[in-house]
PDB file of N, CA and C in Angstrom:
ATOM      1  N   UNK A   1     117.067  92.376 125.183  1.00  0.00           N
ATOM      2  CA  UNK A   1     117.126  93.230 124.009  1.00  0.00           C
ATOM      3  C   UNK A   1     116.578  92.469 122.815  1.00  0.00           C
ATOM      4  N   UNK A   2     115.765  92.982 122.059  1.00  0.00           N
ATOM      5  CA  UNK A   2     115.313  92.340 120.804  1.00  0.00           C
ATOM      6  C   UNK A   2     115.873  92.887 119.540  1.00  0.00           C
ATOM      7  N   UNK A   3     116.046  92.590 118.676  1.00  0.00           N
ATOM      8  CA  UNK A   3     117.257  93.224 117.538  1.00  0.00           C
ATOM      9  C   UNK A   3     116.355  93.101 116.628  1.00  0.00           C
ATOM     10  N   UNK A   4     116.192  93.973 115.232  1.00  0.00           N
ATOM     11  CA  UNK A   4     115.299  93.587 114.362  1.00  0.00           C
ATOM     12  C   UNK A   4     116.189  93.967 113.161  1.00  0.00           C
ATOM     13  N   UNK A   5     115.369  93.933 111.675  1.00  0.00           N
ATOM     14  CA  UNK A   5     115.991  93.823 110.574  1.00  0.00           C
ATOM     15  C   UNK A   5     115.540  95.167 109.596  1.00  0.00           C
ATOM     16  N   UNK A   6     116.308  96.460 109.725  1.00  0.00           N
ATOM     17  CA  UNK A   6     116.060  97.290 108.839  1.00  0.00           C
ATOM     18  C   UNK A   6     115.715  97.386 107.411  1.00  0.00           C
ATOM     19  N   UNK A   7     114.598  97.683 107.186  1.00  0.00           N
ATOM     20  CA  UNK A   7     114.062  97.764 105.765  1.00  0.00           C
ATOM     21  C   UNK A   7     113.538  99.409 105.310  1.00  0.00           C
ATOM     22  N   UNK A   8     113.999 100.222 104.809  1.00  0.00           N
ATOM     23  CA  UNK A   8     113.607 101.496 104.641  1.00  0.00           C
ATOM     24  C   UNK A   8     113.311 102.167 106.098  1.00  0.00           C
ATOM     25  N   UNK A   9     112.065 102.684 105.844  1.00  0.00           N
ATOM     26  CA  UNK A   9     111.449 103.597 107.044  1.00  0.00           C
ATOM     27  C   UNK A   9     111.267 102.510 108.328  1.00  0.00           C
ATOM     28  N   UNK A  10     110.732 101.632 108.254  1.00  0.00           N
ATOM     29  CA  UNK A  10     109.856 100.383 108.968  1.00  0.00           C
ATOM     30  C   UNK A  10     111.468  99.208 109.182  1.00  0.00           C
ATOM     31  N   UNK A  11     111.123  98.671 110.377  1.00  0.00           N
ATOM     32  CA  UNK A  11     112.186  97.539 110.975  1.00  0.00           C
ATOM     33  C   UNK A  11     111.171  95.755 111.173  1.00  0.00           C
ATOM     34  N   UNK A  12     111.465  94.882 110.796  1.00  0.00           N
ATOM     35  CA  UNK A  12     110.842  93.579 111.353  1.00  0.00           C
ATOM     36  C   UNK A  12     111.464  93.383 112.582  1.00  0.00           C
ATOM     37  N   UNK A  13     110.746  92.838 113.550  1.00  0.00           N
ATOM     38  CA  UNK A  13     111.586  92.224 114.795  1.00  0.00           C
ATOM     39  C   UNK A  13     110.768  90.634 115.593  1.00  0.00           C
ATOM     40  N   UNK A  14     111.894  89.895 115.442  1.00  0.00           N
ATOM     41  CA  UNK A  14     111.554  88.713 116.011  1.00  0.00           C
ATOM     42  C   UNK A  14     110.824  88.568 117.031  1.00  0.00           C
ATOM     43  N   UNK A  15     109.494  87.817 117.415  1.00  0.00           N
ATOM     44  CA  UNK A  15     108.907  87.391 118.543  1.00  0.00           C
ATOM     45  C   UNK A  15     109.539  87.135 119.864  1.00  0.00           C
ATOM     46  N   UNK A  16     109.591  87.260 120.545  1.00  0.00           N
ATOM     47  CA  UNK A  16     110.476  86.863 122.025  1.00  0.00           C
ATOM     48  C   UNK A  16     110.446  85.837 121.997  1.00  0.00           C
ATOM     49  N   UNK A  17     111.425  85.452 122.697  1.00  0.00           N
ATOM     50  CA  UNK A  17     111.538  83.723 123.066  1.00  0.00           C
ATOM     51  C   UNK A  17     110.736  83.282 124.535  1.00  0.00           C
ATOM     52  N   UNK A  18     110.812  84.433 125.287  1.00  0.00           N
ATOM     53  CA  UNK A  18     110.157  84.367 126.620  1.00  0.00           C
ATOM     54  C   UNK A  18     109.011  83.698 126.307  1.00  0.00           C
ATOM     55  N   UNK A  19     108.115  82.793 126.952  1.00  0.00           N
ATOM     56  CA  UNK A  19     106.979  82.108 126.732  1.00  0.00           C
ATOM     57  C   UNK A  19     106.074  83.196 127.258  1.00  0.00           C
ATOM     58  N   UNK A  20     105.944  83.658 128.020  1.00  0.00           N
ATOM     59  CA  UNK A  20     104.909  84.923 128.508  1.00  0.00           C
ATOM     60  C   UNK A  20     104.858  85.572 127.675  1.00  0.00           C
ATOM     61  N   UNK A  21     105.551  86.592 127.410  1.00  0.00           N
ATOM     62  CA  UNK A  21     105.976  87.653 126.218  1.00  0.00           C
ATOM     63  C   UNK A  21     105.416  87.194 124.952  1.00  0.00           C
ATOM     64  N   UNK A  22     105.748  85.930 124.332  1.00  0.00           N
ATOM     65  CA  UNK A  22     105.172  85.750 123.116  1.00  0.00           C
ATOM     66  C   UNK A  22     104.365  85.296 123.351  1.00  0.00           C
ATOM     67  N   UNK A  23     103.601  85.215 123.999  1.00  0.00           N
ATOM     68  CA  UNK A  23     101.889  84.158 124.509  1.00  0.00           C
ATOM     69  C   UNK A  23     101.304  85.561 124.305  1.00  0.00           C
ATOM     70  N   UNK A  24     101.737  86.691 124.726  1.00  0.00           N
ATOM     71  CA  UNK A  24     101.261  88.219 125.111  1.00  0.00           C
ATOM     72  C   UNK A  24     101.330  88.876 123.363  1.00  0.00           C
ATOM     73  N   UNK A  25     102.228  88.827 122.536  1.00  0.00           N
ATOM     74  CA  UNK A  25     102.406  89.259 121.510  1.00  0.00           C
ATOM     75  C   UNK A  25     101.102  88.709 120.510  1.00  0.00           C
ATOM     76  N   UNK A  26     101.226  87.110 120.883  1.00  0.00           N
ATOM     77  CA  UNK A  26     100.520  86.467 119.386  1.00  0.00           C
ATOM     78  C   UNK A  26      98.879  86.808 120.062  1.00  0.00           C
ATOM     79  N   UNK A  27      98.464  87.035 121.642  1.00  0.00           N
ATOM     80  CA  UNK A  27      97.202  87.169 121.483  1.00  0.00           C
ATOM     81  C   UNK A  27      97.051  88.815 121.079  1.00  0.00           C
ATOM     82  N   UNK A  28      98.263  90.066 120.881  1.00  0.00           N
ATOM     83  CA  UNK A  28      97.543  90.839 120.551  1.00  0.00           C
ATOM     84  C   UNK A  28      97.723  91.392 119.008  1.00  0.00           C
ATOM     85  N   UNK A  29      98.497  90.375 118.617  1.00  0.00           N
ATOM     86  CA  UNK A  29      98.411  90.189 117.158  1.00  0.00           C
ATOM     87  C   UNK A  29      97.146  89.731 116.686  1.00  0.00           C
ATOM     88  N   UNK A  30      96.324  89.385 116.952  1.00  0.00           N
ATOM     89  CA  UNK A  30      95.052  88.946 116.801  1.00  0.00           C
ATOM     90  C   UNK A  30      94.445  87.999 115.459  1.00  0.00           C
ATOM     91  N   UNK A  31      95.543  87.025 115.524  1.00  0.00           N
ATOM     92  CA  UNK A  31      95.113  86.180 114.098  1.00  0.00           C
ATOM     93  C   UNK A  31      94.672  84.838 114.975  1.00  0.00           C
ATOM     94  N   UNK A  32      93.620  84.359 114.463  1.00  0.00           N
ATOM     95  CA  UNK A  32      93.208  83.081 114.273  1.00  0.00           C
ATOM     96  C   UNK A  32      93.932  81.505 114.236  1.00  0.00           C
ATOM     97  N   UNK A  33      94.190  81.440 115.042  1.00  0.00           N
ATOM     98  CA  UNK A  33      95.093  80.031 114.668  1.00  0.00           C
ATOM     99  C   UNK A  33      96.693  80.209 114.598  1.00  0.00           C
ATOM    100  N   UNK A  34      97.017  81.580 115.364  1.00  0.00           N
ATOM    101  CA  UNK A  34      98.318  81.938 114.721  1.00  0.00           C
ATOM    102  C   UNK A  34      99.350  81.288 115.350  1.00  0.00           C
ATOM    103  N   UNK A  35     100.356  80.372 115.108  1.00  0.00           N
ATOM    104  CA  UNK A  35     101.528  80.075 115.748  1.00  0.00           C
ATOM    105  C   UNK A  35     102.618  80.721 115.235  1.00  0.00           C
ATOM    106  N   UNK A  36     103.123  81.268 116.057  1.00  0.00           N
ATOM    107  CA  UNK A  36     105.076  82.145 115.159  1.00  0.00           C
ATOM    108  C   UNK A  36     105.856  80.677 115.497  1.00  0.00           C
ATOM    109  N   UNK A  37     106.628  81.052 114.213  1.00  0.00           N
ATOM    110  CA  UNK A  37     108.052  79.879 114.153  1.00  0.00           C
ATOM    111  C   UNK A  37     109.181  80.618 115.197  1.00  0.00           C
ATOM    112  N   UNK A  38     110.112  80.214 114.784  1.00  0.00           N
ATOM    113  CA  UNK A  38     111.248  80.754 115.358  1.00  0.00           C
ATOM    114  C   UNK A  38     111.769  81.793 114.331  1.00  0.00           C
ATOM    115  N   UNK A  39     111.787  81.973 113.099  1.00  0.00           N
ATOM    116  CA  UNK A  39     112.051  82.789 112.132  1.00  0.00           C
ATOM    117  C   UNK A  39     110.768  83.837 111.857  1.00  0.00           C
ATOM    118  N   UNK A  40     109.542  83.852 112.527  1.00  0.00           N
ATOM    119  CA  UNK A  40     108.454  84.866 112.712  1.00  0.00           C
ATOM    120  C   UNK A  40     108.798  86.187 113.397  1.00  0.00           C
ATOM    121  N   UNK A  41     108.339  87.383 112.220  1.00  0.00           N
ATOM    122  CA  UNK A  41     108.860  88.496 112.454  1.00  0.00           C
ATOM    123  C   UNK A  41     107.449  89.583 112.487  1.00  0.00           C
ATOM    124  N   UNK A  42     107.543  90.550 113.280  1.00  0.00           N
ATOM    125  CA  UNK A  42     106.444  91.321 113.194  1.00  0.00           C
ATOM    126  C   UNK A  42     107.098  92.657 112.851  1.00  0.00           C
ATOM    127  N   UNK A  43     106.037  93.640 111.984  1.00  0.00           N
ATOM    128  CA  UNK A  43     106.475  95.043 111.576  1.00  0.00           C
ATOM    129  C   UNK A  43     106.920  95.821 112.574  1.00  0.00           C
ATOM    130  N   UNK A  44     107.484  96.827 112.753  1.00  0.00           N
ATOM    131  CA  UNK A  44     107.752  97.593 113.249  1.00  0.00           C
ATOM    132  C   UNK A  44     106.726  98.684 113.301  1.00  0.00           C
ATOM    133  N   UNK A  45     105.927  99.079 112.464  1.00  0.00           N
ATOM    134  CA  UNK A  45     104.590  99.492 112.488  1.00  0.00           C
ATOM    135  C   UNK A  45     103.775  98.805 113.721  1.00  0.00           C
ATOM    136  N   UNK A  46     103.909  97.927 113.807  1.00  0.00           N
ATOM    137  CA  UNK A  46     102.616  97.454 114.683  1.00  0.00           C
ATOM    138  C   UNK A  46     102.693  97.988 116.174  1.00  0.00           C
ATOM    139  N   UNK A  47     103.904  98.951 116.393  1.00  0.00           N
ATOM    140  CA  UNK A  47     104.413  99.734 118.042  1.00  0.00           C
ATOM    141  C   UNK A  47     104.364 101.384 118.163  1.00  0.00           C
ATOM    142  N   UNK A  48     103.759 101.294 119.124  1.00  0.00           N
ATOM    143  CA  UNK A  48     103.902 103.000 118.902  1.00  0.00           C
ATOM    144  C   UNK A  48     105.390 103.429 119.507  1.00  0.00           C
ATOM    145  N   UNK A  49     105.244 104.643 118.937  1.00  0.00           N
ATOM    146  CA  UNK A  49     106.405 105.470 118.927  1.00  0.00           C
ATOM    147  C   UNK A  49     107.014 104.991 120.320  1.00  0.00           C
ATOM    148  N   UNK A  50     106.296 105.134 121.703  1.00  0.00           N
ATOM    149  CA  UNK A  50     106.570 105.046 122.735  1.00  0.00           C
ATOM    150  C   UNK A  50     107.551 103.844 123.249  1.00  0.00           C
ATOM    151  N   UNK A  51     106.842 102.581 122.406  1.00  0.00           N
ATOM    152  CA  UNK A  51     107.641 101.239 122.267  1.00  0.00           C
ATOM    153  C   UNK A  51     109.737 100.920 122.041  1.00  0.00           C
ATOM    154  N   UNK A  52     109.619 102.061 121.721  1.00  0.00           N
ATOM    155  CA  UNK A  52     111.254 102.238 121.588  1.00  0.00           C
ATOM    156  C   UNK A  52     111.937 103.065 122.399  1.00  0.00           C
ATOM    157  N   UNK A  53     113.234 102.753 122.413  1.00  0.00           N
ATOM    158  CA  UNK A  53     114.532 103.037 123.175  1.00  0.00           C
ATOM    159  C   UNK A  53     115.413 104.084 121.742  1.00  0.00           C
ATOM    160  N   UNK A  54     115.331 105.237 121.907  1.00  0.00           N
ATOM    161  CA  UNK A  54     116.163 105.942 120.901  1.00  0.00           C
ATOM    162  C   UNK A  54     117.544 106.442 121.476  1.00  0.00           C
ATOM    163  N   UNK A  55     117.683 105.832 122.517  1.00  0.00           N
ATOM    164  CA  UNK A  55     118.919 106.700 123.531  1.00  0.00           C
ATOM    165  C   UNK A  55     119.984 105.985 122.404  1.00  0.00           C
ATOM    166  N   UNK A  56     121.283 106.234 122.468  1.00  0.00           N
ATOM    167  CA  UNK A  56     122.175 105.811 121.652  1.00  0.00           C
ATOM    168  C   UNK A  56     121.556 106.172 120.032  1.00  0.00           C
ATOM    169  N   UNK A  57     122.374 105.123 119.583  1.00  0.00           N
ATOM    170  CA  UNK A  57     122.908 105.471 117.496  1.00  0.00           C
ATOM    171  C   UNK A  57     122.198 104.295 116.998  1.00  0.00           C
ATOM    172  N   UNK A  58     120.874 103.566 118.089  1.00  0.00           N
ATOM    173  CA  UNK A  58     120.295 102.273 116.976  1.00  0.00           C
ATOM    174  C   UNK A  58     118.768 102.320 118.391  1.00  0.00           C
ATOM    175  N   UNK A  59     118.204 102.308 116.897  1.00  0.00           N
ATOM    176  CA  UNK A  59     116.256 102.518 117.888  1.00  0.00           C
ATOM    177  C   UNK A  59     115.947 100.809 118.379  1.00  0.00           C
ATOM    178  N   UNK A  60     115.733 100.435 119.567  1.00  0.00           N
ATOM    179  CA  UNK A  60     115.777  99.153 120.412  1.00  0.00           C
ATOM    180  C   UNK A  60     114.535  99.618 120.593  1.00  0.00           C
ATOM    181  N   UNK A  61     113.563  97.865 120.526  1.00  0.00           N
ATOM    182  CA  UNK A  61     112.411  97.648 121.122  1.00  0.00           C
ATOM    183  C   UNK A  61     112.755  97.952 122.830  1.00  0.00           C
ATOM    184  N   UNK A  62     111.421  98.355 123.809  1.00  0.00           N
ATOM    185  CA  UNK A  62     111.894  98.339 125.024  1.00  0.00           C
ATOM    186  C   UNK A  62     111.324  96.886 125.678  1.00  0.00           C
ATOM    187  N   UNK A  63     112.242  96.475 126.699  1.00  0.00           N
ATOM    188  CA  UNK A  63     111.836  95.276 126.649  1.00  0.00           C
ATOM    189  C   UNK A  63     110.613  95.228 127.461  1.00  0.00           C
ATOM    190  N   UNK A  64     109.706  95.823 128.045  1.00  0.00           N
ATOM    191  CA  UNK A  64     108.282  95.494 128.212  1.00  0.00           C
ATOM    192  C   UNK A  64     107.313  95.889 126.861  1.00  0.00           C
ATOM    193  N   UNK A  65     107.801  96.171 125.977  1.00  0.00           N
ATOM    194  CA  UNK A  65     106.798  96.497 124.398  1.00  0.00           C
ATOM    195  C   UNK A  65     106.126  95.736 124.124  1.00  0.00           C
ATOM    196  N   UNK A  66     104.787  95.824 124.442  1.00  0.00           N
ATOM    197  CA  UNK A  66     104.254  94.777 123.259  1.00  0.00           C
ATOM    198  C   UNK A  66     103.335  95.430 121.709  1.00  0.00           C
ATOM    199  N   UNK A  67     102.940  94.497 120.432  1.00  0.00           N
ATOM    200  CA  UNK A  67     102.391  95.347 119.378  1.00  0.00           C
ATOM    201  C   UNK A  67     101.016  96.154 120.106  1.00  0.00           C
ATOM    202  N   UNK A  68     101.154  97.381 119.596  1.00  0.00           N
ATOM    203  CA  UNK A  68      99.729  98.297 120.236  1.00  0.00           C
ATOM    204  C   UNK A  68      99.061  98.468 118.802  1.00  0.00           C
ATOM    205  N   UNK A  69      99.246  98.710 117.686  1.00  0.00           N
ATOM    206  CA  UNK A  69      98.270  99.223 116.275  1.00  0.00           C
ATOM    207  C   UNK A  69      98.108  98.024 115.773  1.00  0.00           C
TER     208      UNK A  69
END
């Protein structure tokens, strides 16, 4: 489960810790030189709708999501 940090409309959510997963995130984040810290957060924008779990009373990344926009 990945937990993120509500801000208005839009949520931040932490990089995975999984080494695959975030090897998979930062190449389709597509920056140059990019390393995430451990405190590196990506928009909630950057997933389509599909990317989430709305079942229950709190919207969860699903855990195969990676950023698609």
């Amino acid at each position: 489960m990945i937990v993120g940090i509500l801000v208005a409309f839009f949520f931040f959510l932490r990089f995975p810790l999984d080494p695959k997963r975030r090897k998979e995130w930062v190449r389709l984040v597509r920056r140059k030189n990019f390393v995430p810290g451990k405190h590196t957060f990506l928009c909630s924008k950057h997933f389509e709708a599909s990317c989430f779990d709305l079942t229950g009373q709190t919207r969860r990344l699903k855990m195969d999501a990676v950023p698609t926009i």
